[in-house]
Protein backbone atom coordinates (compact mmCIF):
# COMPACT_ATOMS: atom_id res chain seq x y z
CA UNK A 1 -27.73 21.16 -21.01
CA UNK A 2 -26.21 18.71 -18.68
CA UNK A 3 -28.19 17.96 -15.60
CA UNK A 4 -27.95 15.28 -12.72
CA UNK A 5 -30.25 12.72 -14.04
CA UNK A 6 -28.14 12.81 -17.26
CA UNK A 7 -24.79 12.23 -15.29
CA UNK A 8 -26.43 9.83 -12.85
CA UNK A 9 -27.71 7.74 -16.39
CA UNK A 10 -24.52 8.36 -17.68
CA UNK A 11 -21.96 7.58 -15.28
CA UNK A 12 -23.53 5.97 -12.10
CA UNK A 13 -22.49 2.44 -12.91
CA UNK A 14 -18.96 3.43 -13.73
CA UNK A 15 -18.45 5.47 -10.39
CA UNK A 16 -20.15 2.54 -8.21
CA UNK A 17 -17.66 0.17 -9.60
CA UNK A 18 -15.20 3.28 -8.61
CA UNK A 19 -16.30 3.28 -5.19
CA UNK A 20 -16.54 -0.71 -4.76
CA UNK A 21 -12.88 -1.29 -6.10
CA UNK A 22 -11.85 1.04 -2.66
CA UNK A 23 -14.41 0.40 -0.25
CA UNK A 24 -16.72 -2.76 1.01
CA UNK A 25 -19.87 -2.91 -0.80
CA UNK A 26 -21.75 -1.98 2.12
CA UNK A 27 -20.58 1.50 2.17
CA UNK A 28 -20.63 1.95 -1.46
CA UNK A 29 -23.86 2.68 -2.50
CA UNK A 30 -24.24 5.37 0.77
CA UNK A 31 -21.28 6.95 -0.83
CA UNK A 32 -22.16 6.59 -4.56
CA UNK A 33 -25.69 8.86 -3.00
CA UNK A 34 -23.08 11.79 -1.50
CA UNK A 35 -21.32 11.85 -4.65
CA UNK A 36 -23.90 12.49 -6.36
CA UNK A 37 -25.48 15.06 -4.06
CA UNK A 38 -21.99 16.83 -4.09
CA UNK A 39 -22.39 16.76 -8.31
CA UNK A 40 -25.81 17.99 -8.08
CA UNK A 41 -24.89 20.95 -5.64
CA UNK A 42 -21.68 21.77 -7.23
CA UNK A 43 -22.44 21.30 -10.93
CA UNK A 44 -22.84 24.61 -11.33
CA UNK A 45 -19.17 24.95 -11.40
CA UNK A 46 -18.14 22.77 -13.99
CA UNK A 47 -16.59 24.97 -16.19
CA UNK A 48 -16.14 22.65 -19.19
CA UNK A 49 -18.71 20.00 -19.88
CA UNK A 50 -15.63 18.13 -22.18
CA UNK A 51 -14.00 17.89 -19.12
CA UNK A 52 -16.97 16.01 -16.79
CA UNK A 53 -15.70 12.54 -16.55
CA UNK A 54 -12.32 13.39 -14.90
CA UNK A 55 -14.22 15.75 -12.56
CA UNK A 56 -16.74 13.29 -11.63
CA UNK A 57 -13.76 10.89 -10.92
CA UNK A 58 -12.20 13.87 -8.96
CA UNK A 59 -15.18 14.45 -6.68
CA UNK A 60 -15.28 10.62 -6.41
CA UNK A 61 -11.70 10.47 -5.21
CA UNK A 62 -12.15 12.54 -2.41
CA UNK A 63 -15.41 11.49 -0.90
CA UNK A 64 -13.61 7.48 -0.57
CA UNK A 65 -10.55 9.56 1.22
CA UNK A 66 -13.12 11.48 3.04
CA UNK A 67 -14.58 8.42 4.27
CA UNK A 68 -11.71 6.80 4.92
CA UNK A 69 -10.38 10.03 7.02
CA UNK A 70 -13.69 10.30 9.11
CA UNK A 71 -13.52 6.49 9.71
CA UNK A 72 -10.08 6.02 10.71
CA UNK A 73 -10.72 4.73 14.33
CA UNK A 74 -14.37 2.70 13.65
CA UNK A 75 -13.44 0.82 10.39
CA UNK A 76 -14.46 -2.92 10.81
CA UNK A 77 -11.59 -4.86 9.67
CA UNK A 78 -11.99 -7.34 7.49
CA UNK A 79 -12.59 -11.52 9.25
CA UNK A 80 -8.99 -12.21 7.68
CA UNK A 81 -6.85 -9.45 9.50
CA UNK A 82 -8.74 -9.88 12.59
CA UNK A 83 -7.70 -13.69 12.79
CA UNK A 84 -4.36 -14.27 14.84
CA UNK A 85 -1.23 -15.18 13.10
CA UNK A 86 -0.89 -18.93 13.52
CA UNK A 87 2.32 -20.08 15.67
CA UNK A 88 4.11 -21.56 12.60
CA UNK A 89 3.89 -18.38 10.76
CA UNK A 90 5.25 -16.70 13.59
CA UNK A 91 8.11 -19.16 13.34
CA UNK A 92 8.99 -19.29 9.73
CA UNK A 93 9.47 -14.84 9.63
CA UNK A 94 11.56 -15.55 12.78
CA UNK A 95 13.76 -18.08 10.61
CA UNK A 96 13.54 -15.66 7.88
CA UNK A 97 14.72 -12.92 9.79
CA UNK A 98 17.61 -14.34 10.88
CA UNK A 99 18.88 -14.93 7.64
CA UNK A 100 18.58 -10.79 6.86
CA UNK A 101 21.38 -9.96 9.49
CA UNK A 102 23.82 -11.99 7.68
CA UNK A 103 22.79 -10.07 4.46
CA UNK A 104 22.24 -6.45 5.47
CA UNK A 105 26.06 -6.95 5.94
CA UNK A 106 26.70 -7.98 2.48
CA UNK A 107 24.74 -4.97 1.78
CA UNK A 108 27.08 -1.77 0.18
CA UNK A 109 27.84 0.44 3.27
CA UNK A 110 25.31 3.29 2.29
CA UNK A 111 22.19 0.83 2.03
CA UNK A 112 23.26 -1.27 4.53
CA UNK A 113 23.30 1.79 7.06
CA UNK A 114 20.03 3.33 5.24
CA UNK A 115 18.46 -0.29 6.23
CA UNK A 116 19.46 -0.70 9.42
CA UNK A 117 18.52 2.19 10.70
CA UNK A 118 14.89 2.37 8.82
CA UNK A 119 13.81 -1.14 8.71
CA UNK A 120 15.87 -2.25 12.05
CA UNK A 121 16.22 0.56 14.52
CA UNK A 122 12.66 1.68 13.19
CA UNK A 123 14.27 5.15 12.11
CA UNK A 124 12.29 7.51 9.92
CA UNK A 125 13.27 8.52 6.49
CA UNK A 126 13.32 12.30 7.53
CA UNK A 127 15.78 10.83 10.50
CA UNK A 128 17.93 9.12 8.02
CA UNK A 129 18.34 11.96 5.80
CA UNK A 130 19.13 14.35 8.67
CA UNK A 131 21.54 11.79 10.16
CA UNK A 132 23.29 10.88 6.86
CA UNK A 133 23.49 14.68 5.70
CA UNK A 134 21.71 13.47 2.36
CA UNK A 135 18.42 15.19 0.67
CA UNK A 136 15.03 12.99 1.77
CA UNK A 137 14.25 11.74 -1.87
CA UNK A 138 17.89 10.36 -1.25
CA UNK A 139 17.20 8.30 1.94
CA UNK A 140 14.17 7.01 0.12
CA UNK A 141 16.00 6.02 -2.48
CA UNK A 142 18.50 4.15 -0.14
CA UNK A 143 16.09 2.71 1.17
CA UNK A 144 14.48 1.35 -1.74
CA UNK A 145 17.81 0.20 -3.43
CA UNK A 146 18.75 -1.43 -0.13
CA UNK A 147 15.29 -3.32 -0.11
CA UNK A 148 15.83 -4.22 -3.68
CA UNK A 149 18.94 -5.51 -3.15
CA UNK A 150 18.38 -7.30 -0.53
CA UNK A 151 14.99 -8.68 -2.32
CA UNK A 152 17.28 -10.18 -4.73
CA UNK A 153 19.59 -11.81 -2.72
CA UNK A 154 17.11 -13.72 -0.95
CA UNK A 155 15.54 -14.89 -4.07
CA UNK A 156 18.96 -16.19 -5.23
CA UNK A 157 19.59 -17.89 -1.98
CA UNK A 158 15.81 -18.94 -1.08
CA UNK A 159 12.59 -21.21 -2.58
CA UNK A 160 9.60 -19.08 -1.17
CA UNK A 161 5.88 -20.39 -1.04
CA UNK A 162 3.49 -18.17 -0.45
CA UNK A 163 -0.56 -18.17 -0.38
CA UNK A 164 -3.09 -16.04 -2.26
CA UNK A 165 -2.73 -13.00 -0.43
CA UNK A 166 1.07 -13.13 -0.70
CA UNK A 167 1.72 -14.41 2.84
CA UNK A 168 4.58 -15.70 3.29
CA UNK A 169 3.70 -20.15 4.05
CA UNK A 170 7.58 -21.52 4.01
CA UNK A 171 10.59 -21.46 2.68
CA UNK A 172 13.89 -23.73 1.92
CA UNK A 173 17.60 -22.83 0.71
CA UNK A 174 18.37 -23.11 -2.52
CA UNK A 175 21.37 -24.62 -2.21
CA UNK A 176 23.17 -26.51 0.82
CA UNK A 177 25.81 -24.02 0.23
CA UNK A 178 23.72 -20.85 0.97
CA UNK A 179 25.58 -19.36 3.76
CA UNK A 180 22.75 -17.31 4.82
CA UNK A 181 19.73 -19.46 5.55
């Protein structure tokens, strides 16, 4: 017969490393505790005990987005996100975003319009599909083909450097002959 004490020997280790990989540690073991309080009350209802690991996940799952949900206006960010973008950051995405205009318009005419209006005029996807008389999983794929594209051709054109999160540091043409940057 499977009972708490045999899931929490089991499994607990797994699901704290779960719970950690979503949330800061300091939250993680009060939520690894309500997991297992929500196993203990509902285990009852397992129906198939081949089937425990996925519902232990499952009942995992929701108690991070349950967290998360209840938290949504007192989460502490994180020191990094709370520090303010330095000025020459600011600068080099103001370069870079210059060199977009000139090639949204190289874009084809159905992502270029599908990017301008999400990504410039700050349109929804809903908005775009209603405006361009095209199903939503359409606009979004606009969207994404127009990103893509557009992805590429700054790669072609532009060096980028960026740090260990991704951000972007700098940049430099390629070439002397990019006529974008």
């Amino acid at each position: 017969m499977l009972t708490t004490e045999k899931i929490w020997l089991e499994y607990h280790q797994k699901l704290l490393s779960f719970i950690k990989s979503r949330v800061s540690k300091d939250v993680a073991d009060d939520l690894l505790q309500d997991v297992f309080l929500k196993i203990h009350v509902r285990l009852g209802s397992l129906k198939e005990n081949s089937k425990i690991e996925s519902w232990l996940y499952q009942i995992t799952r929701h108690a991070v987005i349950d967290y998360y949900r209840s938290n949504k206006n007192s989460e502490e960010l994180p020191k990094w996100i709370e520090q303010p973008e330095s000025d020459e950051g600011t600068l080099i995405r103001q370069e870079l975003s210059s060199c977009l205009e000139p090639m949204i318009s190289q874009l084809p005419d159905k992502y270029r319009e599908a990017i301008q209006l999400s990504e410039i005029d700050g349109k929804t996807q809903k908005e775009l599909s209603v405006k361009e008389n095209i199903s939503l999983s359409g606009a979004k794929s606009r969207v994404q083909r127009g990103r893509t594209l557009l992805k590429i051709m700054l790669n072609d054109c532009c060096l980028f450097e960026t740090n260990k999160r991704s951000q972007l540091m700098g940049f430099e043409p390629k070439a002397e002959n990019c006529d974008c940057c």
